[in-house]
N, C-alpha and C. Protein backbone atom coordinates (compact mmCIF):
# COMPACT_ATOMS: atom_id res chain seq x y z
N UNK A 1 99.85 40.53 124.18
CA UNK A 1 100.43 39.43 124.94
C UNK A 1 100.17 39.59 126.44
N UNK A 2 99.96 40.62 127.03
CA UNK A 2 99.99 40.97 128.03
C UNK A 2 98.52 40.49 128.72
N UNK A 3 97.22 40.28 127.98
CA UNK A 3 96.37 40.03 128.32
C UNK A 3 96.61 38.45 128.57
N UNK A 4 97.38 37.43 127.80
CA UNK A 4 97.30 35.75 128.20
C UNK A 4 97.98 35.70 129.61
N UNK A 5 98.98 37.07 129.67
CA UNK A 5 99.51 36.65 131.25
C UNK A 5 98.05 36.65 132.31
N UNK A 6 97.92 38.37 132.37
CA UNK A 6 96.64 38.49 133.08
C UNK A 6 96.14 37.36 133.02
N UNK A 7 94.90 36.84 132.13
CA UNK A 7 93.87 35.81 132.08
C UNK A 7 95.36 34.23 133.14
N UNK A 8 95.74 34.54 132.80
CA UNK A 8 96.46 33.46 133.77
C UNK A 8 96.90 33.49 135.30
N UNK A 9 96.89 34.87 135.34
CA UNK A 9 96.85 35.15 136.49
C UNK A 9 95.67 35.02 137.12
N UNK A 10 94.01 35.44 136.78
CA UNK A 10 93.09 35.35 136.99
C UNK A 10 92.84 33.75 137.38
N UNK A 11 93.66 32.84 136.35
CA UNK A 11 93.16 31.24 136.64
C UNK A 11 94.04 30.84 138.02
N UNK A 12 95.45 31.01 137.72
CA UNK A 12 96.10 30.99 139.02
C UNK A 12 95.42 31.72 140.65
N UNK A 13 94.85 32.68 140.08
CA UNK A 13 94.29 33.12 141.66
C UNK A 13 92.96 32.38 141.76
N UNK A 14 92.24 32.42 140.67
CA UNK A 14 91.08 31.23 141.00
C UNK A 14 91.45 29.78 141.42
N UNK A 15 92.58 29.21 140.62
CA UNK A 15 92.95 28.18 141.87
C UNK A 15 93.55 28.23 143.24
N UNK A 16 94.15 29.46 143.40
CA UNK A 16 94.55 29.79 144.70
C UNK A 16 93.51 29.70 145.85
N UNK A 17 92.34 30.34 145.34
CA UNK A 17 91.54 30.28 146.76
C UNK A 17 90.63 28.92 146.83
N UNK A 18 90.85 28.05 145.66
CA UNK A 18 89.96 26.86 145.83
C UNK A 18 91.49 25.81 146.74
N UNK A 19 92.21 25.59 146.32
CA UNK A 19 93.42 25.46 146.63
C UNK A 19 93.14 25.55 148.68
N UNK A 20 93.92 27.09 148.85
CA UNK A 20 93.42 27.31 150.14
C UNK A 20 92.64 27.04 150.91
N UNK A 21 91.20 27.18 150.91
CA UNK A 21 90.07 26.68 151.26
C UNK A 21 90.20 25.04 151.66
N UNK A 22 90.62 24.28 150.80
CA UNK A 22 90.66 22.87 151.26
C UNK A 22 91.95 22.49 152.36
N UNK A 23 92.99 23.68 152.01
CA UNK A 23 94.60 23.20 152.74
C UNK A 23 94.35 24.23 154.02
N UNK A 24 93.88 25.11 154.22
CA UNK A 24 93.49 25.72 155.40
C UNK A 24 92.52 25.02 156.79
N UNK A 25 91.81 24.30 156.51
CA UNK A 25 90.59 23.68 157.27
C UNK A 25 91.71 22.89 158.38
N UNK A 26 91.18 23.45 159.33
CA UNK A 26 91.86 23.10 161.10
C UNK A 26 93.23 23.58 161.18
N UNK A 27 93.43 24.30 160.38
CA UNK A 27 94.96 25.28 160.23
C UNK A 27 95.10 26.65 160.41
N UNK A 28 95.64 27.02 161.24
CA UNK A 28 95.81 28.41 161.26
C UNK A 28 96.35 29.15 160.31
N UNK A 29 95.61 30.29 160.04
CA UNK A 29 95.36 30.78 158.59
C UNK A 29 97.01 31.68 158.43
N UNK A 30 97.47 31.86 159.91
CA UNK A 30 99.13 32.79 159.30
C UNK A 30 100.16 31.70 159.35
N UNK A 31 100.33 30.41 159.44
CA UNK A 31 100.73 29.31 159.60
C UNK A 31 101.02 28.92 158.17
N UNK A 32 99.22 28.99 157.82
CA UNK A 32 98.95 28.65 156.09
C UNK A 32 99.78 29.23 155.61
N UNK A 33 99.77 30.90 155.67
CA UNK A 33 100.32 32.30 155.17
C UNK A 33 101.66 31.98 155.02
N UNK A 34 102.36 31.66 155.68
CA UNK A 34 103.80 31.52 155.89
C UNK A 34 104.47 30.38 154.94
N UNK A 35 103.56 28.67 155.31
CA UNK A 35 103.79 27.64 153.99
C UNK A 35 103.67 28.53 152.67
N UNK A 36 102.86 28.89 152.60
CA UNK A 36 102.18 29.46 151.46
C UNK A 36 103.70 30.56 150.67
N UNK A 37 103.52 31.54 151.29
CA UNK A 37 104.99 32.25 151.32
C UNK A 37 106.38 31.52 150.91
N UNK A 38 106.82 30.53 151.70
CA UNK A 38 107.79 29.52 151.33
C UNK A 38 107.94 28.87 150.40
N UNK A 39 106.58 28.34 150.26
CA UNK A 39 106.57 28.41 148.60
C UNK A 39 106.80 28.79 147.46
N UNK A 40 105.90 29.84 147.59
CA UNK A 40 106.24 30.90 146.50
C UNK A 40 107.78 31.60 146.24
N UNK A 41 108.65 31.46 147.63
CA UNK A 41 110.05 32.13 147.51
C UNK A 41 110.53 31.25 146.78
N UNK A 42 110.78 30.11 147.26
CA UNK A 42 111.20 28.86 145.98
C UNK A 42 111.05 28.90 144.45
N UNK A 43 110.10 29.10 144.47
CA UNK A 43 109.47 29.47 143.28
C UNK A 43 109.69 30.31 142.31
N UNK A 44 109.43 31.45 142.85
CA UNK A 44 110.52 32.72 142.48
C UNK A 44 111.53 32.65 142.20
N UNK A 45 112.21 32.25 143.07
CA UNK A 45 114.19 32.23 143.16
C UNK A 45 114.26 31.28 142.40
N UNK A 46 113.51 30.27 141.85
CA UNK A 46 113.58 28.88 140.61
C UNK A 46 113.92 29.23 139.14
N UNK A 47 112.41 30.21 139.27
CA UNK A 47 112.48 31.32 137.94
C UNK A 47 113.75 32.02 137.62
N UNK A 48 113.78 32.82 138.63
CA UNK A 48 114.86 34.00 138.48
C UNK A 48 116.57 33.22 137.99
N UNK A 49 116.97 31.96 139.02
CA UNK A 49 117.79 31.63 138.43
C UNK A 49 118.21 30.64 137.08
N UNK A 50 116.74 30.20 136.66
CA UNK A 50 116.72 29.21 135.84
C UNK A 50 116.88 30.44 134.55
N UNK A 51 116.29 31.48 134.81
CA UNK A 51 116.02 32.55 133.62
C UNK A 51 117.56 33.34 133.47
N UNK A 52 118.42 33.30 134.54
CA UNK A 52 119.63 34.18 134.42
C UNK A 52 119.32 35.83 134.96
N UNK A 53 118.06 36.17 135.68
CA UNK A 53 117.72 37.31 135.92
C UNK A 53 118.35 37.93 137.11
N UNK A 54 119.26 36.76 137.59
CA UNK A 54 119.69 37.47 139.10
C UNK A 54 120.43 38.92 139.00
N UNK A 55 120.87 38.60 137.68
CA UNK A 55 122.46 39.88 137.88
C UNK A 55 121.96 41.29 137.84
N UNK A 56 120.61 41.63 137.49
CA UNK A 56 119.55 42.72 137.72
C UNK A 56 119.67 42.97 138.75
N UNK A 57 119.97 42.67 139.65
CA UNK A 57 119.57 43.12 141.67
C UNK A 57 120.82 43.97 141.50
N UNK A 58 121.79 43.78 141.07
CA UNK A 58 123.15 45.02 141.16
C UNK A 58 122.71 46.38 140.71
N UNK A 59 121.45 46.76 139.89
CA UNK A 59 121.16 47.77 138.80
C UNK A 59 119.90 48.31 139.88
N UNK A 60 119.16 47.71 140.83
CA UNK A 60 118.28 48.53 141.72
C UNK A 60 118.29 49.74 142.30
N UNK A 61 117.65 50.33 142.07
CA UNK A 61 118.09 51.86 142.62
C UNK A 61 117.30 51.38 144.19
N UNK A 62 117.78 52.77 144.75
CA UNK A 62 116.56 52.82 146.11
C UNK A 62 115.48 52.94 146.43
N UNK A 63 114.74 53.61 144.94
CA UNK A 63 113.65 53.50 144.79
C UNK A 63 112.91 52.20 144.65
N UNK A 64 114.06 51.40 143.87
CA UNK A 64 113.17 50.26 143.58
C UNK A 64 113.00 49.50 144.30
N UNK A 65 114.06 49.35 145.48
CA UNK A 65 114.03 48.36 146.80
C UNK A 65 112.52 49.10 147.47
N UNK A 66 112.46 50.25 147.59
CA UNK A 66 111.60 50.97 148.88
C UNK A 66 110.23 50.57 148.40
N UNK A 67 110.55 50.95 147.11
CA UNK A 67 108.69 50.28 146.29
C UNK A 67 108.66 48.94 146.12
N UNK A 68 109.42 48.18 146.09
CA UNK A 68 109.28 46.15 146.25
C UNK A 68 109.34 45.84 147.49
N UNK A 69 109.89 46.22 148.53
CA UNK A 69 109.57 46.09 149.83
C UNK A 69 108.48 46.57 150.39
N UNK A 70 107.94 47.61 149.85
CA UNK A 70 106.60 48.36 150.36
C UNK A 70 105.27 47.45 149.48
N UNK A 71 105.27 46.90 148.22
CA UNK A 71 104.70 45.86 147.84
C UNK A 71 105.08 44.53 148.30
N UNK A 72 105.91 43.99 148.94
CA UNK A 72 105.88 42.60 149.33
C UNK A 72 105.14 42.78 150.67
N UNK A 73 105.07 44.22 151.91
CA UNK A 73 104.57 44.25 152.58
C UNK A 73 102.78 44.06 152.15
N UNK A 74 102.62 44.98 151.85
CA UNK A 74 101.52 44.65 151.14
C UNK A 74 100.83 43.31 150.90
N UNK A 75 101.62 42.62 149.80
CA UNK A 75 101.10 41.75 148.96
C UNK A 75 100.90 40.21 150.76
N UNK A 76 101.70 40.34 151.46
CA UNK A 76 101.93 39.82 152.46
C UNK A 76 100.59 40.14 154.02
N UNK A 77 100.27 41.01 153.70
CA UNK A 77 99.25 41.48 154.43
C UNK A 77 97.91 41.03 153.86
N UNK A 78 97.74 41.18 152.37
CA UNK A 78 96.93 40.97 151.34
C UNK A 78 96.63 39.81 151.99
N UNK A 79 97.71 38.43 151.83
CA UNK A 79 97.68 36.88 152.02
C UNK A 79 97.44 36.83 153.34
N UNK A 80 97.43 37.47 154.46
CA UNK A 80 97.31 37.13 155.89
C UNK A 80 95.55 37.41 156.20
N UNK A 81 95.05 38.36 155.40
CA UNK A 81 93.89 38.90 155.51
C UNK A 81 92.43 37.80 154.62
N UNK A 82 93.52 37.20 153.45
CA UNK A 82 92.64 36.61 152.21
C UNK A 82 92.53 35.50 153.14
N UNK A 83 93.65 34.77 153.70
CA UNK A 83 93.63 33.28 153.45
C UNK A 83 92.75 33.44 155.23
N UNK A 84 92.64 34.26 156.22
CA UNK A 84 91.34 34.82 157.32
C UNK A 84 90.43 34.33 156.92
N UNK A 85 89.94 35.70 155.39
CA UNK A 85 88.65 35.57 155.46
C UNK A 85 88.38 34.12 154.52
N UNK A 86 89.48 33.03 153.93
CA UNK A 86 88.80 32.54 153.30
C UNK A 86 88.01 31.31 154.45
N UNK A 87 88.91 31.35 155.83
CA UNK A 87 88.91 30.33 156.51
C UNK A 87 87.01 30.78 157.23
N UNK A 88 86.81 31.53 157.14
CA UNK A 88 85.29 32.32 158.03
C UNK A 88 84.32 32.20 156.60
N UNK A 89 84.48 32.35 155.13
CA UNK A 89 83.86 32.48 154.65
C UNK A 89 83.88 31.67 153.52
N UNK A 90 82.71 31.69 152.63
CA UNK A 90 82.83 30.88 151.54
C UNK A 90 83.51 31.60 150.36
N UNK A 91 84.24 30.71 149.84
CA UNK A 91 85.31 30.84 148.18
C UNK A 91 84.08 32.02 147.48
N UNK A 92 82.81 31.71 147.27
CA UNK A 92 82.01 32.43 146.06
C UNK A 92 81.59 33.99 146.57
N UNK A 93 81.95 34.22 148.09
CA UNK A 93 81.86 35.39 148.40
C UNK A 93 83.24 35.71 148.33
N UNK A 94 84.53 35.31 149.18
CA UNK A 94 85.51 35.73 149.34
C UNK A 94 86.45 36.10 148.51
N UNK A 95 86.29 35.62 147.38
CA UNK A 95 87.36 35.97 146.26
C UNK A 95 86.35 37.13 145.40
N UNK A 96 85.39 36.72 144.82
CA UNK A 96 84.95 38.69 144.36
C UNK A 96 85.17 39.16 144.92
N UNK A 97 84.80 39.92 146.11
CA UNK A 97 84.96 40.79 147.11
C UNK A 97 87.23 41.01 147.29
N UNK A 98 87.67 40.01 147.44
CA UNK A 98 88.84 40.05 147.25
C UNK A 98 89.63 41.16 145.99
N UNK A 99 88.55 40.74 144.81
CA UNK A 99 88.69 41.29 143.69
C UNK A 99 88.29 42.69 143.94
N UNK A 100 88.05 43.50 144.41
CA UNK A 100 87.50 45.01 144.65
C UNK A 100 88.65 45.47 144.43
N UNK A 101 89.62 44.72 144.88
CA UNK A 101 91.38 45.45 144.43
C UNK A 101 91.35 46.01 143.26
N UNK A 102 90.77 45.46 142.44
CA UNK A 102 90.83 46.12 140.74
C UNK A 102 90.53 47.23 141.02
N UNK A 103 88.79 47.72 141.51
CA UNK A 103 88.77 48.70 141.14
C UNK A 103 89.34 50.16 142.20
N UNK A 104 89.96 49.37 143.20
CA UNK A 104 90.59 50.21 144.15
C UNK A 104 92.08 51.00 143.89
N UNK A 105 92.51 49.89 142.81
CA UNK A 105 93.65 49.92 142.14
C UNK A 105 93.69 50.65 141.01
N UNK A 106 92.31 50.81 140.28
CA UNK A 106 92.26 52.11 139.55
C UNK A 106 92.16 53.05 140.06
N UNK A 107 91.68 53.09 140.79
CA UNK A 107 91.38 54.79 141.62
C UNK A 107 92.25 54.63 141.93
N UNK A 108 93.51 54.35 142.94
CA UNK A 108 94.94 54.83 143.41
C UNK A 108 96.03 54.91 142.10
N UNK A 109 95.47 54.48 141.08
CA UNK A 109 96.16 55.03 139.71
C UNK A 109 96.30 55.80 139.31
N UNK A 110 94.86 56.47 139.27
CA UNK A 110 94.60 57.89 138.56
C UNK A 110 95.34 58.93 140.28
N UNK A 111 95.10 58.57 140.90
CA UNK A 111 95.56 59.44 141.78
C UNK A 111 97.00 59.27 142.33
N UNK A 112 97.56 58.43 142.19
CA UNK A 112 99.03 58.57 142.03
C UNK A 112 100.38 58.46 140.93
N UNK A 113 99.83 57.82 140.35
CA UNK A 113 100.46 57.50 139.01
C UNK A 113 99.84 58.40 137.74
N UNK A 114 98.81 59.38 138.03
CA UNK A 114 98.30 60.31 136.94
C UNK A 114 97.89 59.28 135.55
N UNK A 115 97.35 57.93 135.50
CA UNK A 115 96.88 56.97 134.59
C UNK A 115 95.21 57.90 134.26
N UNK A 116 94.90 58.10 133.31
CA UNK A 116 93.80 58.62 132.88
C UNK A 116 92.69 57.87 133.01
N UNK A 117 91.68 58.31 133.91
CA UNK A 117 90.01 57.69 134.07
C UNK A 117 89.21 58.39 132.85
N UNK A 118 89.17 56.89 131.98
CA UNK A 118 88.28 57.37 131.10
C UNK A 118 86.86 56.80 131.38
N UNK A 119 86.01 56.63 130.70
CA UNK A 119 84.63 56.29 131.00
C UNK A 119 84.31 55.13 130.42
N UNK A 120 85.19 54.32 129.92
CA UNK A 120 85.33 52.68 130.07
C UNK A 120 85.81 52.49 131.09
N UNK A 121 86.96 52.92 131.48
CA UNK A 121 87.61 51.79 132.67
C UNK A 121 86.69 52.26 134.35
N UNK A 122 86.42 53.81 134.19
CA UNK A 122 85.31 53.95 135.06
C UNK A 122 84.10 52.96 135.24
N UNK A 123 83.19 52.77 134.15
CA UNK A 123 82.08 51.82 134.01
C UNK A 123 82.71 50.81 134.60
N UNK A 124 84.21 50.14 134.36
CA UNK A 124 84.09 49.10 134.39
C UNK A 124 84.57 48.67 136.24
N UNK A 125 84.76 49.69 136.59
CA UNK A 125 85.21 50.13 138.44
C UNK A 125 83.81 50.24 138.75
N UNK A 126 83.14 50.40 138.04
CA UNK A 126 81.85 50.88 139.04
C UNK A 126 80.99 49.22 139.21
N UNK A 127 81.03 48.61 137.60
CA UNK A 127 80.53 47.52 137.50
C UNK A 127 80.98 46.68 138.67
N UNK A 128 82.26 46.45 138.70
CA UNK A 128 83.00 45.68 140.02
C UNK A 128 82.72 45.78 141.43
N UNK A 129 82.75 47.72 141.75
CA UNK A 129 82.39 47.70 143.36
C UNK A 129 80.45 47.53 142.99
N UNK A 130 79.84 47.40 142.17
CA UNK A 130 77.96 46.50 141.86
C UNK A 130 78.16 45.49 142.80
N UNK A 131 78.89 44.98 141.93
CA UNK A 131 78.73 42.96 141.97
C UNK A 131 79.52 42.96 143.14
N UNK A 132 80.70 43.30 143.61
CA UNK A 132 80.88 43.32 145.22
C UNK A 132 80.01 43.67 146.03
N UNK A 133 79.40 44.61 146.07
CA UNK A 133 77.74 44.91 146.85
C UNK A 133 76.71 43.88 146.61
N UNK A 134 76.45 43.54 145.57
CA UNK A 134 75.74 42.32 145.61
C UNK A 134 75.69 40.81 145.99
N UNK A 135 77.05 40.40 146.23
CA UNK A 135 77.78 39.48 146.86
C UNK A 135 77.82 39.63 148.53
N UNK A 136 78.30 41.08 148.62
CA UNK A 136 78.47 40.91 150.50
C UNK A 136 76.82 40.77 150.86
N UNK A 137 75.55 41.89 150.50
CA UNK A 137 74.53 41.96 150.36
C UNK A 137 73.39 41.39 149.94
């Protein structure tokens, strides 16, 4: 089951940067960042209360705030940097290259989370930073 989310996530971010690209043009790209953001909080908080998930936030440890705050920083930097380069560059370069996260995200796996590099998911990190070289190049 976990793969129909992924593959949906993949379509959702492929419409994201076609999306962007058209709503960015004569807009400042942390402006965008911020609509963009506002959005998505709505959104979120739509889910969460339509689903009944709020009463979970009482059960957070400190860990879990320090690591969701340290990923929203992130994920927030991510969007200030993407929706930049999408405004300087074209969608068919900017989003592969975007995608290098995968395989950057395996390697900070195996090295922090101790997730095992086997020689599929290797091939398939190496295949990724290829075709990112072949794209910027």
């Amino acid at each position: 089951m976990w793969w129909i989310y992924a593959l949906l996530s993949a379509l959702f971010a492929a419409l994201t940067a076609i999306f962007a690209k058209i709503g960015i043009k004569g807009v400042d790209t942390d402006l965008a960042t911020g609509i963009r953001t506002v959005i998505i909080l709505i959104l979120a908080w739509a889910i969460v209360l339509f689903k009944g998930s709020g009463s979970g936030i009482a059960d957070l440890t400190k860990t879990n705030w320090t690591f969701l705050i340290l990923s929203g920083c992130a994920t927030g930097l991510s969007w200030i940097c993407y929706f930049r380069a999408l405004q300087l560059g074209k969608v068919s370069q900017v989003a592969p290259v975007d995608k290098l996260s995968v395989a950057i995200a395996i390697a900070l796996s195996v090295l922090f989370l101790g997730e095992p590099l086997t020689l599929k998911t290797a091939s398939g990190a190496a295949l990724i930073i290829a075709g990112t070289l072949v794209l910027i190049f």
